[in-house]
C-alpha atoms as a PDB file:
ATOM      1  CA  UNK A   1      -9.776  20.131  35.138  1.00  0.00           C
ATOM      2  CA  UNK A   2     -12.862  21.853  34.187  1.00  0.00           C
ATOM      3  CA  UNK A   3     -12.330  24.812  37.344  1.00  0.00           C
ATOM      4  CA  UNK A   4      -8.812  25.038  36.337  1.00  0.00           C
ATOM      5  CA  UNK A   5      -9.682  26.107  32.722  1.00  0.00           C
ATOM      6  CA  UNK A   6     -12.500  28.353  34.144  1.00  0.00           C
ATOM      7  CA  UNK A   7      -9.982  30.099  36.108  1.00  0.00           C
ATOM      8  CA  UNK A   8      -7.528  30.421  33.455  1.00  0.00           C
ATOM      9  CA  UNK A   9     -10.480  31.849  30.782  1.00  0.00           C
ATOM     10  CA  UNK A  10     -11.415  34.125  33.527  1.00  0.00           C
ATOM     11  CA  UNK A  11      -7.995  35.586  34.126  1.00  0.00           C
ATOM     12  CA  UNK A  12      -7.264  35.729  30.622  1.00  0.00           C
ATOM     13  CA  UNK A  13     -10.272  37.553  29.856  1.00  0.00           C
ATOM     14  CA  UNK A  14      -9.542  39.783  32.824  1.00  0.00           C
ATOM     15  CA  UNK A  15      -6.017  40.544  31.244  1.00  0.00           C
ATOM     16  CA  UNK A  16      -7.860  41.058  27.692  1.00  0.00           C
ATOM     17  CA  UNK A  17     -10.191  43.822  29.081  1.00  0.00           C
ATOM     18  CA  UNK A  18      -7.425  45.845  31.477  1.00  0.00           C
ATOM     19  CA  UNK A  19      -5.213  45.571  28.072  1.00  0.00           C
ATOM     20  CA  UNK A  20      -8.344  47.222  26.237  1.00  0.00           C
ATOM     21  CA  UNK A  21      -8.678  49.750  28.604  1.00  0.00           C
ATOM     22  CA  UNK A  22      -5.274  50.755  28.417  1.00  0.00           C
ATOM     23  CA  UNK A  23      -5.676  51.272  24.961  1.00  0.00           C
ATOM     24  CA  UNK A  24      -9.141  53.570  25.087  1.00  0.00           C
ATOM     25  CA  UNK A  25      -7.067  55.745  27.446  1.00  0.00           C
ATOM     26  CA  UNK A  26      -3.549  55.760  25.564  1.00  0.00           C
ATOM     27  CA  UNK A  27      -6.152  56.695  22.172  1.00  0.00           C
ATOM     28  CA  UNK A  28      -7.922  59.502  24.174  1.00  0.00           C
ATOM     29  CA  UNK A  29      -4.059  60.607  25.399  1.00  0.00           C
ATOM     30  CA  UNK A  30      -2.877  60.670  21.819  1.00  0.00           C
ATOM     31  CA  UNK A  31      -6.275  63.113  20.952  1.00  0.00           C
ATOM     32  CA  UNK A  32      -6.218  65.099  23.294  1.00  0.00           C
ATOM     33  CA  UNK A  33      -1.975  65.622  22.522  1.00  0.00           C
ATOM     34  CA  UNK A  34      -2.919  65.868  18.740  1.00  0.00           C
ATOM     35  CA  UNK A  35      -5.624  68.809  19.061  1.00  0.00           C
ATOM     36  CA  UNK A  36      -3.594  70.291  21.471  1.00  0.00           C
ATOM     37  CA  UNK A  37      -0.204  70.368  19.741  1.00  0.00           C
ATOM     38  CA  UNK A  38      -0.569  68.798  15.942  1.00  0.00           C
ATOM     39  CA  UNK A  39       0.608  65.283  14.666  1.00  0.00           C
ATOM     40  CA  UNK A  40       4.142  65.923  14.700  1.00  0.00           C
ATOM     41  CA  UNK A  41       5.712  64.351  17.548  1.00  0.00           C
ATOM     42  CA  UNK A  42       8.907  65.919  17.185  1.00  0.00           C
ATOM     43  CA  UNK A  43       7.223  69.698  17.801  1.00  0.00           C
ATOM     44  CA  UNK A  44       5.134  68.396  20.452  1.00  0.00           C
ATOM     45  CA  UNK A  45       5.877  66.410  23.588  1.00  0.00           C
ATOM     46  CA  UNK A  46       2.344  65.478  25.005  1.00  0.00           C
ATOM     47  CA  UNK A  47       2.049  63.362  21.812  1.00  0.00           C
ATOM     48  CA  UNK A  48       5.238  62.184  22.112  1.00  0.00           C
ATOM     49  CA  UNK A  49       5.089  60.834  25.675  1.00  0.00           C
ATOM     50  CA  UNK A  50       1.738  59.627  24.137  1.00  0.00           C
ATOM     51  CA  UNK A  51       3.803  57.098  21.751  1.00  0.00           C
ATOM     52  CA  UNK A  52       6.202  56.629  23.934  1.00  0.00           C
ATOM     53  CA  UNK A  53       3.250  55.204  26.808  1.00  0.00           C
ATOM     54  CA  UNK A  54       1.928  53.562  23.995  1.00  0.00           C
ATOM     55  CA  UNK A  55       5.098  51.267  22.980  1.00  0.00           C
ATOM     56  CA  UNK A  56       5.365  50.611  26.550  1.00  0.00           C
ATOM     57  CA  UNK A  57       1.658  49.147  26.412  1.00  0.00           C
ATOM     58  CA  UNK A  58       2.696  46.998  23.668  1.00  0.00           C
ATOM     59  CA  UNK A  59      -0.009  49.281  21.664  1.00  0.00           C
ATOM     60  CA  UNK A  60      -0.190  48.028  18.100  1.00  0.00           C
ATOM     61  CA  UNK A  61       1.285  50.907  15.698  1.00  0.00           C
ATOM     62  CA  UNK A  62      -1.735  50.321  13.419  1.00  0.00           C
ATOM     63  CA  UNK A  63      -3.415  51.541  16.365  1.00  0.00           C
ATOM     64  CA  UNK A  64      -1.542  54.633  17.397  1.00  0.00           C
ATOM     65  CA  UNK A  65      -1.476  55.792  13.723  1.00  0.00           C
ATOM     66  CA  UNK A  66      -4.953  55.740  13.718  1.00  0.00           C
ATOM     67  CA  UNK A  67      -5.837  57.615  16.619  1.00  0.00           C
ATOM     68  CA  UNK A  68      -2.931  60.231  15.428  1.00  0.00           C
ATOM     69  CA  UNK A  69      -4.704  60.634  11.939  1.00  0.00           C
ATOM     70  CA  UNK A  70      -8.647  60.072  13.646  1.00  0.00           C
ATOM     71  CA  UNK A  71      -7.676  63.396  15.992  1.00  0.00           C
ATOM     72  CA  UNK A  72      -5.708  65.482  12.562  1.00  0.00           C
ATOM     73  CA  UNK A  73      -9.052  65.753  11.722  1.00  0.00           C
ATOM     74  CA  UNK A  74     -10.680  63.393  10.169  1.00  0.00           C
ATOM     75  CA  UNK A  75     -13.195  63.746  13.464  1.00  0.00           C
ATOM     76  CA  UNK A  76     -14.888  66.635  15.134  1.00  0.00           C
ATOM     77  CA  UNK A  77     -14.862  64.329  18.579  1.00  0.00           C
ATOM     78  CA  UNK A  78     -13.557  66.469  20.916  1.00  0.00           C
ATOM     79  CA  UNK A  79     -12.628  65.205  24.620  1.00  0.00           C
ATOM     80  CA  UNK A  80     -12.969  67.768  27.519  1.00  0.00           C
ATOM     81  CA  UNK A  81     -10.108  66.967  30.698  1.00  0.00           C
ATOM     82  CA  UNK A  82     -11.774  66.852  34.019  1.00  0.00           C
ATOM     83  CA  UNK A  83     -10.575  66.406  37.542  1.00  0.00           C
ATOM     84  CA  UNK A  84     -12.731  64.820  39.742  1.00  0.00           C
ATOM     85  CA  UNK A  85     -12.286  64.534  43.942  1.00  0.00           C
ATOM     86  CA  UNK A  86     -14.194  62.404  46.172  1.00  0.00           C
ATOM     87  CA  UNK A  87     -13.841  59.762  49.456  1.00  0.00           C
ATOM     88  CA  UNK A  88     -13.787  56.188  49.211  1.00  0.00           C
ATOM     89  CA  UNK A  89     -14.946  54.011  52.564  1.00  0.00           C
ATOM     90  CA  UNK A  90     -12.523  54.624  55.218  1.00  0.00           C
ATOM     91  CA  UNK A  91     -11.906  58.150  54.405  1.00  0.00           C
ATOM     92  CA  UNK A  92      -9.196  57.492  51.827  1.00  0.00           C
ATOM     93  CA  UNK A  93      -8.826  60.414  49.611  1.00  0.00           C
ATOM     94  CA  UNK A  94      -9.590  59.851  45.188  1.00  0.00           C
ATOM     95  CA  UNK A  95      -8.526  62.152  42.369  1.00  0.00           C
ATOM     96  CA  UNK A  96     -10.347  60.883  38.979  1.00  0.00           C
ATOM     97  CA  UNK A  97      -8.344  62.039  36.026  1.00  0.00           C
ATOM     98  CA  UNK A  98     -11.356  62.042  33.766  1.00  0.00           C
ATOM     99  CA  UNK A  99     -11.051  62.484  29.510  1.00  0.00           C
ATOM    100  CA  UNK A 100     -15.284  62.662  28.416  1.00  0.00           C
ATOM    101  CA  UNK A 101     -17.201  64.191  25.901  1.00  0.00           C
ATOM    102  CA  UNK A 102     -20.379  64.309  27.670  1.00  0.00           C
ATOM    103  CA  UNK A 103     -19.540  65.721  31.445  1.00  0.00           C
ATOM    104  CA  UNK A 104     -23.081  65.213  32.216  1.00  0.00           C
ATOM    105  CA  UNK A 105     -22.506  61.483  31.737  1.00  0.00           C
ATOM    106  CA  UNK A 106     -19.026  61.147  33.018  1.00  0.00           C
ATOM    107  CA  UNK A 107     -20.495  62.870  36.404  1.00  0.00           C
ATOM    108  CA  UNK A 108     -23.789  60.329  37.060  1.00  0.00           C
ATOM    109  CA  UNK A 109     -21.477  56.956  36.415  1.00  0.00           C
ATOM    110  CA  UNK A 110     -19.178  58.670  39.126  1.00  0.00           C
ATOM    111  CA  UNK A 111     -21.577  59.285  41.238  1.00  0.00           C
ATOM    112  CA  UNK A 112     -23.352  55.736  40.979  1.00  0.00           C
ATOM    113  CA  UNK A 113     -20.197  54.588  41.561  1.00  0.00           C
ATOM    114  CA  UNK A 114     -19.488  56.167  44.909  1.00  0.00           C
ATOM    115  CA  UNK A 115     -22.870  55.371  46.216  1.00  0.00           C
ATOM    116  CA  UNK A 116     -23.224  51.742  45.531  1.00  0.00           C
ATOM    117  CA  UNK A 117     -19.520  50.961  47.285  1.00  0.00           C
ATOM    118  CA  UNK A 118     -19.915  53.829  49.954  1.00  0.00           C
ATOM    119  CA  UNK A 119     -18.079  56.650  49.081  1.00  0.00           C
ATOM    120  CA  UNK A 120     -19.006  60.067  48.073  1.00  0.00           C
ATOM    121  CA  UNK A 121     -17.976  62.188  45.416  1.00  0.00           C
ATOM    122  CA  UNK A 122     -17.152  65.851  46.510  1.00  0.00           C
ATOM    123  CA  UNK A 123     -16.459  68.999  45.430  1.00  0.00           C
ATOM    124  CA  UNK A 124     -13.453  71.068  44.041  1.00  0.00           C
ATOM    125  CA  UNK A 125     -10.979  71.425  46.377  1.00  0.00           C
ATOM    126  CA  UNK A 126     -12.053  68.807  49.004  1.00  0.00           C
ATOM    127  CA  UNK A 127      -9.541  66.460  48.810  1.00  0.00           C
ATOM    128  CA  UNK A 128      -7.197  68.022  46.401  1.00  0.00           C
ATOM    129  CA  UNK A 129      -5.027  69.505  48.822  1.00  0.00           C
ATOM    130  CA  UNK A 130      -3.391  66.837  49.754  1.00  0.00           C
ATOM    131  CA  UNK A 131      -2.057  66.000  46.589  1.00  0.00           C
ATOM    132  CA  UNK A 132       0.857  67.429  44.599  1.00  0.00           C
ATOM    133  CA  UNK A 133       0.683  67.426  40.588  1.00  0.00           C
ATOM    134  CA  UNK A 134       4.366  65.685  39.577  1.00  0.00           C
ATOM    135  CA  UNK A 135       5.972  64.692  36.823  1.00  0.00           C
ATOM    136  CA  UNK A 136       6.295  60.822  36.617  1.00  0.00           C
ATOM    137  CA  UNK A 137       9.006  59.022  34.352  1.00  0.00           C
ATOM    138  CA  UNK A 138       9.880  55.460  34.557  1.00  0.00           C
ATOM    139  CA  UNK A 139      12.962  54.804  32.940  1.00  0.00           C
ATOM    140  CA  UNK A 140      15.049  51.349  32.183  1.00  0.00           C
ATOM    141  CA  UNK A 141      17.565  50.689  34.479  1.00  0.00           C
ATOM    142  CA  UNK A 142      20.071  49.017  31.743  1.00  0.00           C
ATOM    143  CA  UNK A 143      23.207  50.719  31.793  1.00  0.00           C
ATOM    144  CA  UNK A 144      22.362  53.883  34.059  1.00  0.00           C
ATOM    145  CA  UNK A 145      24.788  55.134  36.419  1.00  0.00           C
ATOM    146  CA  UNK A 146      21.625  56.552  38.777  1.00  0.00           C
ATOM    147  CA  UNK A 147      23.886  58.498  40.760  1.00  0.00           C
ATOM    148  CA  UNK A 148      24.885  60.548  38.126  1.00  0.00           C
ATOM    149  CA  UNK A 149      21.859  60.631  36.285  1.00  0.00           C
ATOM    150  CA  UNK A 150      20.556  62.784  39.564  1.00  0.00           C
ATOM    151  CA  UNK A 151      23.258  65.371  39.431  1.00  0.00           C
ATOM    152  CA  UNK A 152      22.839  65.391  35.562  1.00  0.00           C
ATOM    153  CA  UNK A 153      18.614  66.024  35.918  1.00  0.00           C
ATOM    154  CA  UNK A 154      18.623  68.161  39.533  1.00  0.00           C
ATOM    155  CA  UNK A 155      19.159  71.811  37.163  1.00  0.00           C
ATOM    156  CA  UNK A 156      16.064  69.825  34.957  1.00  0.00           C
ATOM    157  CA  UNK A 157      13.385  70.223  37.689  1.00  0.00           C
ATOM    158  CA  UNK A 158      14.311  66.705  39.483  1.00  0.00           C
ATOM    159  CA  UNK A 159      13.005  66.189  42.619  1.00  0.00           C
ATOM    160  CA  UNK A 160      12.983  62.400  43.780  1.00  0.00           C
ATOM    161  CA  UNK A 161      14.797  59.504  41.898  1.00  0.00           C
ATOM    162  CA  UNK A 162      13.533  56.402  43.363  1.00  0.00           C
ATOM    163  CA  UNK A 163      12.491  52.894  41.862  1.00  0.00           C
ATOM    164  CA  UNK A 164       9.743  50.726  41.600  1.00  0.00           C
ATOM    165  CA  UNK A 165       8.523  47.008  40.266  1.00  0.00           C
ATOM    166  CA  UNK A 166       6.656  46.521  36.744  1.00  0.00           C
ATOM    167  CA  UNK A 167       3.979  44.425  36.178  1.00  0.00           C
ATOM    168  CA  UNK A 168       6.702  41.482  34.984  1.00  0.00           C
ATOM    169  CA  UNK A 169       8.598  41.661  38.258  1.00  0.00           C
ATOM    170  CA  UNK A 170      11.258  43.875  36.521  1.00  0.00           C
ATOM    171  CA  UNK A 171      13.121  47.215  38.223  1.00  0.00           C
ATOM    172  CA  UNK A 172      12.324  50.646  37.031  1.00  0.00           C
ATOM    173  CA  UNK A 173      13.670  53.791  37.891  1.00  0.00           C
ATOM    174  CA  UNK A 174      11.158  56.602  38.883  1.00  0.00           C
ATOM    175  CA  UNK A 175      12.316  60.048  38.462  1.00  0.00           C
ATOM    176  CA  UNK A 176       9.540  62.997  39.464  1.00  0.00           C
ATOM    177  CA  UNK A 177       9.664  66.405  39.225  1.00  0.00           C
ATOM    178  CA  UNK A 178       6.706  69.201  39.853  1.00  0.00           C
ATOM    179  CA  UNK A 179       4.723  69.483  36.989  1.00  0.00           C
ATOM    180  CA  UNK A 180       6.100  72.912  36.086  1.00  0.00           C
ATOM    181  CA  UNK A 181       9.190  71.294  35.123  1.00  0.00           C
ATOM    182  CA  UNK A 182       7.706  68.548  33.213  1.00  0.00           C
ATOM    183  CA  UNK A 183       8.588  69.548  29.611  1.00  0.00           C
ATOM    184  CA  UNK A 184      12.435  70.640  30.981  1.00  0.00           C
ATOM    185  CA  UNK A 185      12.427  66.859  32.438  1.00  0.00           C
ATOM    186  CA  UNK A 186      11.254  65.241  29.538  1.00  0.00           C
ATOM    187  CA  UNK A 187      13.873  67.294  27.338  1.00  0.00           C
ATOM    188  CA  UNK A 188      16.848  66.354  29.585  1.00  0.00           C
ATOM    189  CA  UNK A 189      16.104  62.788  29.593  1.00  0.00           C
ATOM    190  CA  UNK A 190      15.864  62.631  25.970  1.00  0.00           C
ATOM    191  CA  UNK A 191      18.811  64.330  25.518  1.00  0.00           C
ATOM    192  CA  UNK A 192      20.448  61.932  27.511  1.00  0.00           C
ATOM    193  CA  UNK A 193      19.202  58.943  24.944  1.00  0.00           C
ATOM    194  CA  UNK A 194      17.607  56.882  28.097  1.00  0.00           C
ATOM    195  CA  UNK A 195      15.046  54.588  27.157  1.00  0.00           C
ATOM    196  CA  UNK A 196      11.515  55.772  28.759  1.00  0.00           C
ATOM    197  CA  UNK A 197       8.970  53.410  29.968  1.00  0.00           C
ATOM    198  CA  UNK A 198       5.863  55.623  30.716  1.00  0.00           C
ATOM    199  CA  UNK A 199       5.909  59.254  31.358  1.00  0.00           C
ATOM    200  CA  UNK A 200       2.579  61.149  32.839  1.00  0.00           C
ATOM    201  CA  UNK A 201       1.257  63.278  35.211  1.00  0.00           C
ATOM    202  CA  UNK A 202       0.359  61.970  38.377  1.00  0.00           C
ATOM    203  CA  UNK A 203      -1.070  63.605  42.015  1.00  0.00           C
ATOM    204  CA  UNK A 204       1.174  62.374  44.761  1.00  0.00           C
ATOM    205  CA  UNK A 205      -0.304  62.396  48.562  1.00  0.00           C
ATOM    206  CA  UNK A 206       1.315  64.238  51.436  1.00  0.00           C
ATOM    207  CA  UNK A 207       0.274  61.696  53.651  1.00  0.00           C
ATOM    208  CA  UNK A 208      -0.738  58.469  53.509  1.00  0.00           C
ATOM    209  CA  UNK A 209      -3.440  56.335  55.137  1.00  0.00           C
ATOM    210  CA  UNK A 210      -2.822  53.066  56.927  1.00  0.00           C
ATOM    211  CA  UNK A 211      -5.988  50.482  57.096  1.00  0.00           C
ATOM    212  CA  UNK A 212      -6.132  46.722  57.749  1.00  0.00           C
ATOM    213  CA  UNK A 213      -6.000  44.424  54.709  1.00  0.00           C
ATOM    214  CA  UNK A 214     -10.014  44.095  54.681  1.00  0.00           C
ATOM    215  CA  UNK A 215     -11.021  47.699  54.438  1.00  0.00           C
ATOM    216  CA  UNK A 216      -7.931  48.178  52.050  1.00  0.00           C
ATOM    217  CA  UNK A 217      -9.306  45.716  50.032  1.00  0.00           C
ATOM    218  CA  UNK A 218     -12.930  48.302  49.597  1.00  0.00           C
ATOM    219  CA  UNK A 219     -11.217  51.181  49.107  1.00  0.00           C
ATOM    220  CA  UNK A 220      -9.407  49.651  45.774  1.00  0.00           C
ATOM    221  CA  UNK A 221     -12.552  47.851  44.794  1.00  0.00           C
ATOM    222  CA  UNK A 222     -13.763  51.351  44.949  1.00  0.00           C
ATOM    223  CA  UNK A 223     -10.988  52.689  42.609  1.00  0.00           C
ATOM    224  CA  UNK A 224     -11.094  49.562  40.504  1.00  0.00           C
ATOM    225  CA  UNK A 225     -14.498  49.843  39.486  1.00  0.00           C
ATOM    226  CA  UNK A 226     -13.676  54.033  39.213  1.00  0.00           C
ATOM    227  CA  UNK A 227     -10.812  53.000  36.602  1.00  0.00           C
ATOM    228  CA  UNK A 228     -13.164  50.379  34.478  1.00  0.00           C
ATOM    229  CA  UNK A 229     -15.411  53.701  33.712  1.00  0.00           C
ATOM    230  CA  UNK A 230     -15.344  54.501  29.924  1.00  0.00           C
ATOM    231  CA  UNK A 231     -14.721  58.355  30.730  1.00  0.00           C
ATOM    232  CA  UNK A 232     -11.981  57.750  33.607  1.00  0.00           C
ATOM    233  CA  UNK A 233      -8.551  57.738  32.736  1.00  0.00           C
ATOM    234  CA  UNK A 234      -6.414  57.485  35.919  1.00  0.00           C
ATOM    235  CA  UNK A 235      -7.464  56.728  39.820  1.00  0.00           C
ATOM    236  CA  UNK A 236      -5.101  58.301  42.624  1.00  0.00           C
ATOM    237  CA  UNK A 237      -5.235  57.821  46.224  1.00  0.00           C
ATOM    238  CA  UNK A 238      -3.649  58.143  49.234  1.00  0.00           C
ATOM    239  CA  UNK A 239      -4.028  54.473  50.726  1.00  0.00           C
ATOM    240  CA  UNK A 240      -0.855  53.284  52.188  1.00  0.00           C
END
């Protein structure tokens, strides 16, 4: 009975801290919309995808006021967007999305990173073209005719309409475009009254890499551990 509650704490406390780190990087999202664009969500649509990731997190609102009225003003923290490209083992390719206000910092935890699970961290350009900047919307399926929803969003800047599995086991619909057409997607969609689940940026591989289930499992304890960083904000790879 004892190992049975151990496991449970453990797994709750692991759910506790990747629910917190959501949060820090929903906050630094909203911040970074707010300085960018103002508090109104209505005139801007980084800080309304912002709020919209935010009630998909199950955010508290107490929360996502705060860091709208914390970034109005009433703080000179400023955060700086960096992209970061590097190797994990196995020669899987990594693009850190990185939000920091000390670059210095944000570099050395990267780099200690990469060299205690045997990667490397390289420079601009080494791995990056690979990777495509999109447009990523997950929508709710309820009451979407997804046939017509692609004719309706092709003149939008849609490219692929796929789906995918949340965290609960439930369907999604994934609609991409190229980032270009991001604000034009996120427009149409509105307009269209569909209910969005998350909607970000997000580099997609041209190619993916196939590895057994061992060395898979060291190239995602590399991006885990990448993703639990203070300053990193989102991990992509092109791991099969």
């Amino acid at each position: 009975m004892g190992r049975i509650f151990e496991t449970r704490k453990a797994t709750m406390f692991a759910r506790w801290d990747k629910m917190a780190k959501m949060f820090t990087r929903i906050a630094k999202d909203i911040t970074i919309a707010v300085k960018n664009g103002g508090p109104n969500s209505d005139s801007n649509p980084a800080l309304r995808r912002a709020v919209q990731n935010a009630r998909a997190a199950n955010m508290p609102k107490d929360k996502v006021e705060t860091a709208i009225k914390r970034a109005s003003g009433q703080t000179d923290l400023v955060y700086e967007e960096l992209l970061y490209e590097g190797y994990a083992p196995h020669g899987v390719a990594l693009m850190i999305e990185t939000a920091t206000d000390n670059p210095t910092r944000t570099v050395g935890n990267l780099r200690a990173i990469f060299n205690k699970f045997g990667g490397n961290l390289g420079a601009t350009g080494s791995v990056s073209f690979g990777f495509s900047r999109m447009g990523v919307f997950k929508l709710s399926p309820q009451g979407v005719d997804e046939e017509a929803l692609e004719l309706d969003l092709i003149d939008a800047g849609l490219e692929e309409l796929g789906e995918t599995t949340g965290e609960k086991g439930d369907r999604q619909i994934v609609v991409r475009c190229g980032f270009q057409d991001f604000g034009h997607l996120q427009a149409a969609i509105e307009a269209r009254g569909l209910t969005v689940l998350s909607a970000e940026s997000a580099y997609v591989p041209s190619n993916l890499v196939e590895l057994a289930d061992a060395q898979a499992e060291e190239v995602l304890a590399v991006a885990d551990r990448l993703e639990q960083d203070d300053d990193v904000q989102r991990v992509f790879h092109n791991l099969a």
